[in-house]
Structure formats: C-alpha cells, structure tokens
PDB file of N, CA and C in Angstrom:
ATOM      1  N   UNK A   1      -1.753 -14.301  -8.240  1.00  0.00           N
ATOM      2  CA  UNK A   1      -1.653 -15.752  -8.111  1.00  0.00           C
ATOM      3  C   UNK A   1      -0.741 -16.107  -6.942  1.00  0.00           C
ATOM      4  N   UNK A   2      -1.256 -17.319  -6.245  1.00  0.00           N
ATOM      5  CA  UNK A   2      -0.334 -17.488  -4.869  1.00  0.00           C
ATOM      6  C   UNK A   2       0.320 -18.898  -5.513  1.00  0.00           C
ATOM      7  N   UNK A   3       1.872 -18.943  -5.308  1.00  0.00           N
ATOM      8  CA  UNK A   3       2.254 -20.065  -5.556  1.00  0.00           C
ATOM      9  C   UNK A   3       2.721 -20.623  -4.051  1.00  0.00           C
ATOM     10  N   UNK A   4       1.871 -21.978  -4.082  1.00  0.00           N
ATOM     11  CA  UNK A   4       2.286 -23.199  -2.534  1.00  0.00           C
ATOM     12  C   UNK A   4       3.340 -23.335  -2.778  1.00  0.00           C
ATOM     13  N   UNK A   5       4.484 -22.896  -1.484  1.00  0.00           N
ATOM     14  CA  UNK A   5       5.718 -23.547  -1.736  1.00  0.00           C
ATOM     15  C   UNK A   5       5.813 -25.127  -1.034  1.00  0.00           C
ATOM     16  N   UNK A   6       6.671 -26.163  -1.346  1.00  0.00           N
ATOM     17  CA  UNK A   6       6.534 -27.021  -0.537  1.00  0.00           C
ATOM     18  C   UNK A   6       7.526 -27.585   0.166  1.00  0.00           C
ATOM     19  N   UNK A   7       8.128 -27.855   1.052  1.00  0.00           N
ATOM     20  CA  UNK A   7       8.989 -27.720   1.686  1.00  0.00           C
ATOM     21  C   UNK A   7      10.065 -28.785   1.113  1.00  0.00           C
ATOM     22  N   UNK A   8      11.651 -28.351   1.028  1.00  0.00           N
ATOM     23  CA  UNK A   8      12.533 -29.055   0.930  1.00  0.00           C
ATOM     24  C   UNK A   8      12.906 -30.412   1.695  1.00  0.00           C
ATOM     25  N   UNK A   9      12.337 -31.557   0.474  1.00  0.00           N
ATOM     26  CA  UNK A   9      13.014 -32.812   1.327  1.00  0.00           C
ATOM     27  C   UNK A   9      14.642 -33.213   1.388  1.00  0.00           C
ATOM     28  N   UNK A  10      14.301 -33.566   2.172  1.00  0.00           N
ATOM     29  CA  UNK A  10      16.029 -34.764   2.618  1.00  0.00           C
ATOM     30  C   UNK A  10      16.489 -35.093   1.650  1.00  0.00           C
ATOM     31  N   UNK A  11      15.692 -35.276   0.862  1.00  0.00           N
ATOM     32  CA  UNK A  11      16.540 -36.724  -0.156  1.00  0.00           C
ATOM     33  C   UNK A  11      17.211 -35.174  -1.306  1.00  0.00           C
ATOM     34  N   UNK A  12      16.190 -34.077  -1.517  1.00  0.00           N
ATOM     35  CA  UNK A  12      16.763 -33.072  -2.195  1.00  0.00           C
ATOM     36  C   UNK A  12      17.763 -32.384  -1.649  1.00  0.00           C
ATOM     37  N   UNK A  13      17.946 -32.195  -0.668  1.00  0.00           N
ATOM     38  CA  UNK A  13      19.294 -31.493   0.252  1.00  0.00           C
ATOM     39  C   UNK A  13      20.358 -32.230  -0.184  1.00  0.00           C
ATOM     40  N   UNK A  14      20.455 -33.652  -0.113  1.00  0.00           N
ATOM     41  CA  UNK A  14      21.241 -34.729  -0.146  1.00  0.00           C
ATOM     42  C   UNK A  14      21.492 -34.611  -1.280  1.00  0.00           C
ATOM     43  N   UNK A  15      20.764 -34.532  -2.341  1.00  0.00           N
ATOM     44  CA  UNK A  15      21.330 -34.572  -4.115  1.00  0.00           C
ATOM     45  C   UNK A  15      21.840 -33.412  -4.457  1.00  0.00           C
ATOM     46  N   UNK A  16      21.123 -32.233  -3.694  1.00  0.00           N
ATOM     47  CA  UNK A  16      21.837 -30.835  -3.797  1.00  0.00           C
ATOM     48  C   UNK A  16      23.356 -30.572  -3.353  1.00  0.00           C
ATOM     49  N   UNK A  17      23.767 -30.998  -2.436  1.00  0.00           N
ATOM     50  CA  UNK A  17      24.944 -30.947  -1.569  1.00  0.00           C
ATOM     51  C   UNK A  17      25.689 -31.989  -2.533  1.00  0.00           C
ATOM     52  N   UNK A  18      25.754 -33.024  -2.834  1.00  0.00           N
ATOM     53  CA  UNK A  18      26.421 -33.659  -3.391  1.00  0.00           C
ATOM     54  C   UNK A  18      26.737 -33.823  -4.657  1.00  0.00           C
ATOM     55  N   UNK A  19      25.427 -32.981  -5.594  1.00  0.00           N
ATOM     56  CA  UNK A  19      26.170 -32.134  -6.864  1.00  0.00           C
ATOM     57  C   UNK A  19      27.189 -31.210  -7.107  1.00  0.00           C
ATOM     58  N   UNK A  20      27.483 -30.738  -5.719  1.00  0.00           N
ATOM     59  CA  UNK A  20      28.075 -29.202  -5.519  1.00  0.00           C
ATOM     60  C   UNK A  20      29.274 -29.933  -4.829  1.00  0.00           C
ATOM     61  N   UNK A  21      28.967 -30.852  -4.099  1.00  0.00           N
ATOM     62  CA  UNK A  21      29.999 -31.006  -3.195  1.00  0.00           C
ATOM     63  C   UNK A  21      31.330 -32.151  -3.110  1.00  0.00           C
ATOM     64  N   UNK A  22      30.833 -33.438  -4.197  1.00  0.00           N
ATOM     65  CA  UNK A  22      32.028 -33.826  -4.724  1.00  0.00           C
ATOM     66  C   UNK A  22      32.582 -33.376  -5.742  1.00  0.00           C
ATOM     67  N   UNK A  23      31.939 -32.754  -6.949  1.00  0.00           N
ATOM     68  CA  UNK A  23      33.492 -32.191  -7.713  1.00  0.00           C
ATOM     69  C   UNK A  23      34.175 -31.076  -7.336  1.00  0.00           C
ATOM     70  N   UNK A  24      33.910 -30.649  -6.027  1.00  0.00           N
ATOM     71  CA  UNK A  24      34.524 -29.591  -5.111  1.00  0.00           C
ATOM     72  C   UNK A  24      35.855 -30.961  -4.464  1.00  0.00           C
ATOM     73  N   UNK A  25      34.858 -31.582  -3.561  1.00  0.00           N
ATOM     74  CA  UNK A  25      35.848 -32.241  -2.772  1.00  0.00           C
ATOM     75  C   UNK A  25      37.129 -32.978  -3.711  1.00  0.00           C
ATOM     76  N   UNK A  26      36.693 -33.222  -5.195  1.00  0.00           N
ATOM     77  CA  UNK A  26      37.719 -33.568  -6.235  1.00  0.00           C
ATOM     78  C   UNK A  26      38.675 -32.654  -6.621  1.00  0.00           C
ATOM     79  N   UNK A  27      38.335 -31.534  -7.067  1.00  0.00           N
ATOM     80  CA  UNK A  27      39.301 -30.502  -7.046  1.00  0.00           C
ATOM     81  C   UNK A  27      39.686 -30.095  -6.102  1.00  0.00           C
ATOM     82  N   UNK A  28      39.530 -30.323  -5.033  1.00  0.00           N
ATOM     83  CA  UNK A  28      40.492 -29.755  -4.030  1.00  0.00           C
ATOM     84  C   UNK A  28      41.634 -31.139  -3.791  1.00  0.00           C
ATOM     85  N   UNK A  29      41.001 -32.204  -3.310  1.00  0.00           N
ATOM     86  CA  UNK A  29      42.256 -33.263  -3.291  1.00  0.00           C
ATOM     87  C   UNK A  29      42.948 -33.379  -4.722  1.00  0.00           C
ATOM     88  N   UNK A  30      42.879 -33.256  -5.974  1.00  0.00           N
ATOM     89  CA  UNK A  30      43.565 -32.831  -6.976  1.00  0.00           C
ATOM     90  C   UNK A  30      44.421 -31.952  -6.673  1.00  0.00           C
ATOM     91  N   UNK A  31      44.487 -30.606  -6.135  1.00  0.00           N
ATOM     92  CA  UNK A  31      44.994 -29.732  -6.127  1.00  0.00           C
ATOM     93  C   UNK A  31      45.965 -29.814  -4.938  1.00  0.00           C
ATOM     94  N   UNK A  32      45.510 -30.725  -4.144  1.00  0.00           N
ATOM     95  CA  UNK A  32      46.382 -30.923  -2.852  1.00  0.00           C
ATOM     96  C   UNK A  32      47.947 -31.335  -3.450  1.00  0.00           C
ATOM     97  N   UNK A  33      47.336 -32.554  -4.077  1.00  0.00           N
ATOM     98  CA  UNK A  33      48.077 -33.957  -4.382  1.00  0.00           C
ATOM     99  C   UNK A  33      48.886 -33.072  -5.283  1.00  0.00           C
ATOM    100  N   UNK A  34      48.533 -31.568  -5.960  1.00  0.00           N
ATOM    101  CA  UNK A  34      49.524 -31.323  -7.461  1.00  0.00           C
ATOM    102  C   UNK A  34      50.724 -30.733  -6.453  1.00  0.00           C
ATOM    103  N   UNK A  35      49.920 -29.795  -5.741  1.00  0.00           N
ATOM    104  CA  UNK A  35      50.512 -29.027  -4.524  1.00  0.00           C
ATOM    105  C   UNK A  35      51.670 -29.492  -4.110  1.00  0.00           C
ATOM    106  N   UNK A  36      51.900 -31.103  -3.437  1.00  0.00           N
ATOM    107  CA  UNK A  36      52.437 -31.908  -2.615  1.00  0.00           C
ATOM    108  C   UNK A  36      53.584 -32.265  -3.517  1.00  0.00           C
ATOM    109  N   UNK A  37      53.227 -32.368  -4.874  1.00  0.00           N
ATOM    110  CA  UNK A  37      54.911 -33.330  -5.891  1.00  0.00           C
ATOM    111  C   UNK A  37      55.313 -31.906  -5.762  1.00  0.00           C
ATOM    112  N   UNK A  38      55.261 -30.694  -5.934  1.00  0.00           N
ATOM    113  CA  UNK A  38      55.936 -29.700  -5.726  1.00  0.00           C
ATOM    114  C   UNK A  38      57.069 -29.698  -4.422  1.00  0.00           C
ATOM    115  N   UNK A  39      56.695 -30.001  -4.107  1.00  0.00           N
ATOM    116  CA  UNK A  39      57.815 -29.900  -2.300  1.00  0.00           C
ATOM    117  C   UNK A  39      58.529 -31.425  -1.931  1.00  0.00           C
ATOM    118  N   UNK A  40      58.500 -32.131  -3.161  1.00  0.00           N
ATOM    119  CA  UNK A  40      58.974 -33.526  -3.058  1.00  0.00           C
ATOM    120  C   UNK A  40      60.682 -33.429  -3.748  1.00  0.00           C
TER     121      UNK A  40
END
C-alpha cells in the first residue's frame, strides 16, 4: 500500500512551533526571573 504524503502547511508549522514553543519560552522567563531574586 502507498500512503500520499501531503505536504506540511503554514498554518501547521505555526500551531506546531507554538505548542512547543511558548511553554518553553514560559519556563525559561520563569526561571530567569527565579534566577534573578537570587542575586538581589
């Protein structure tokens, strides 16, 4: 059996990246900000 692949749209890149990529970008400025009262 041949399965058609069909090519990755925009709008899926865009929902992909941004599932992955703000609660990244959240835990990291979390971690900044815990980082930072340390040296205060």
């Amino acid at each position: 059996m041949e399965h058609e692949q069909k090519p990755t749209t925009t709008l899926q890149l865009v929902l992909a990246w941004g599932f992955v990529g703000i609660p990244l970008l959240l835990g990291v400025s979390q971690t900044l900000l815990n980082a930072l009262q340390l040296f205060q």
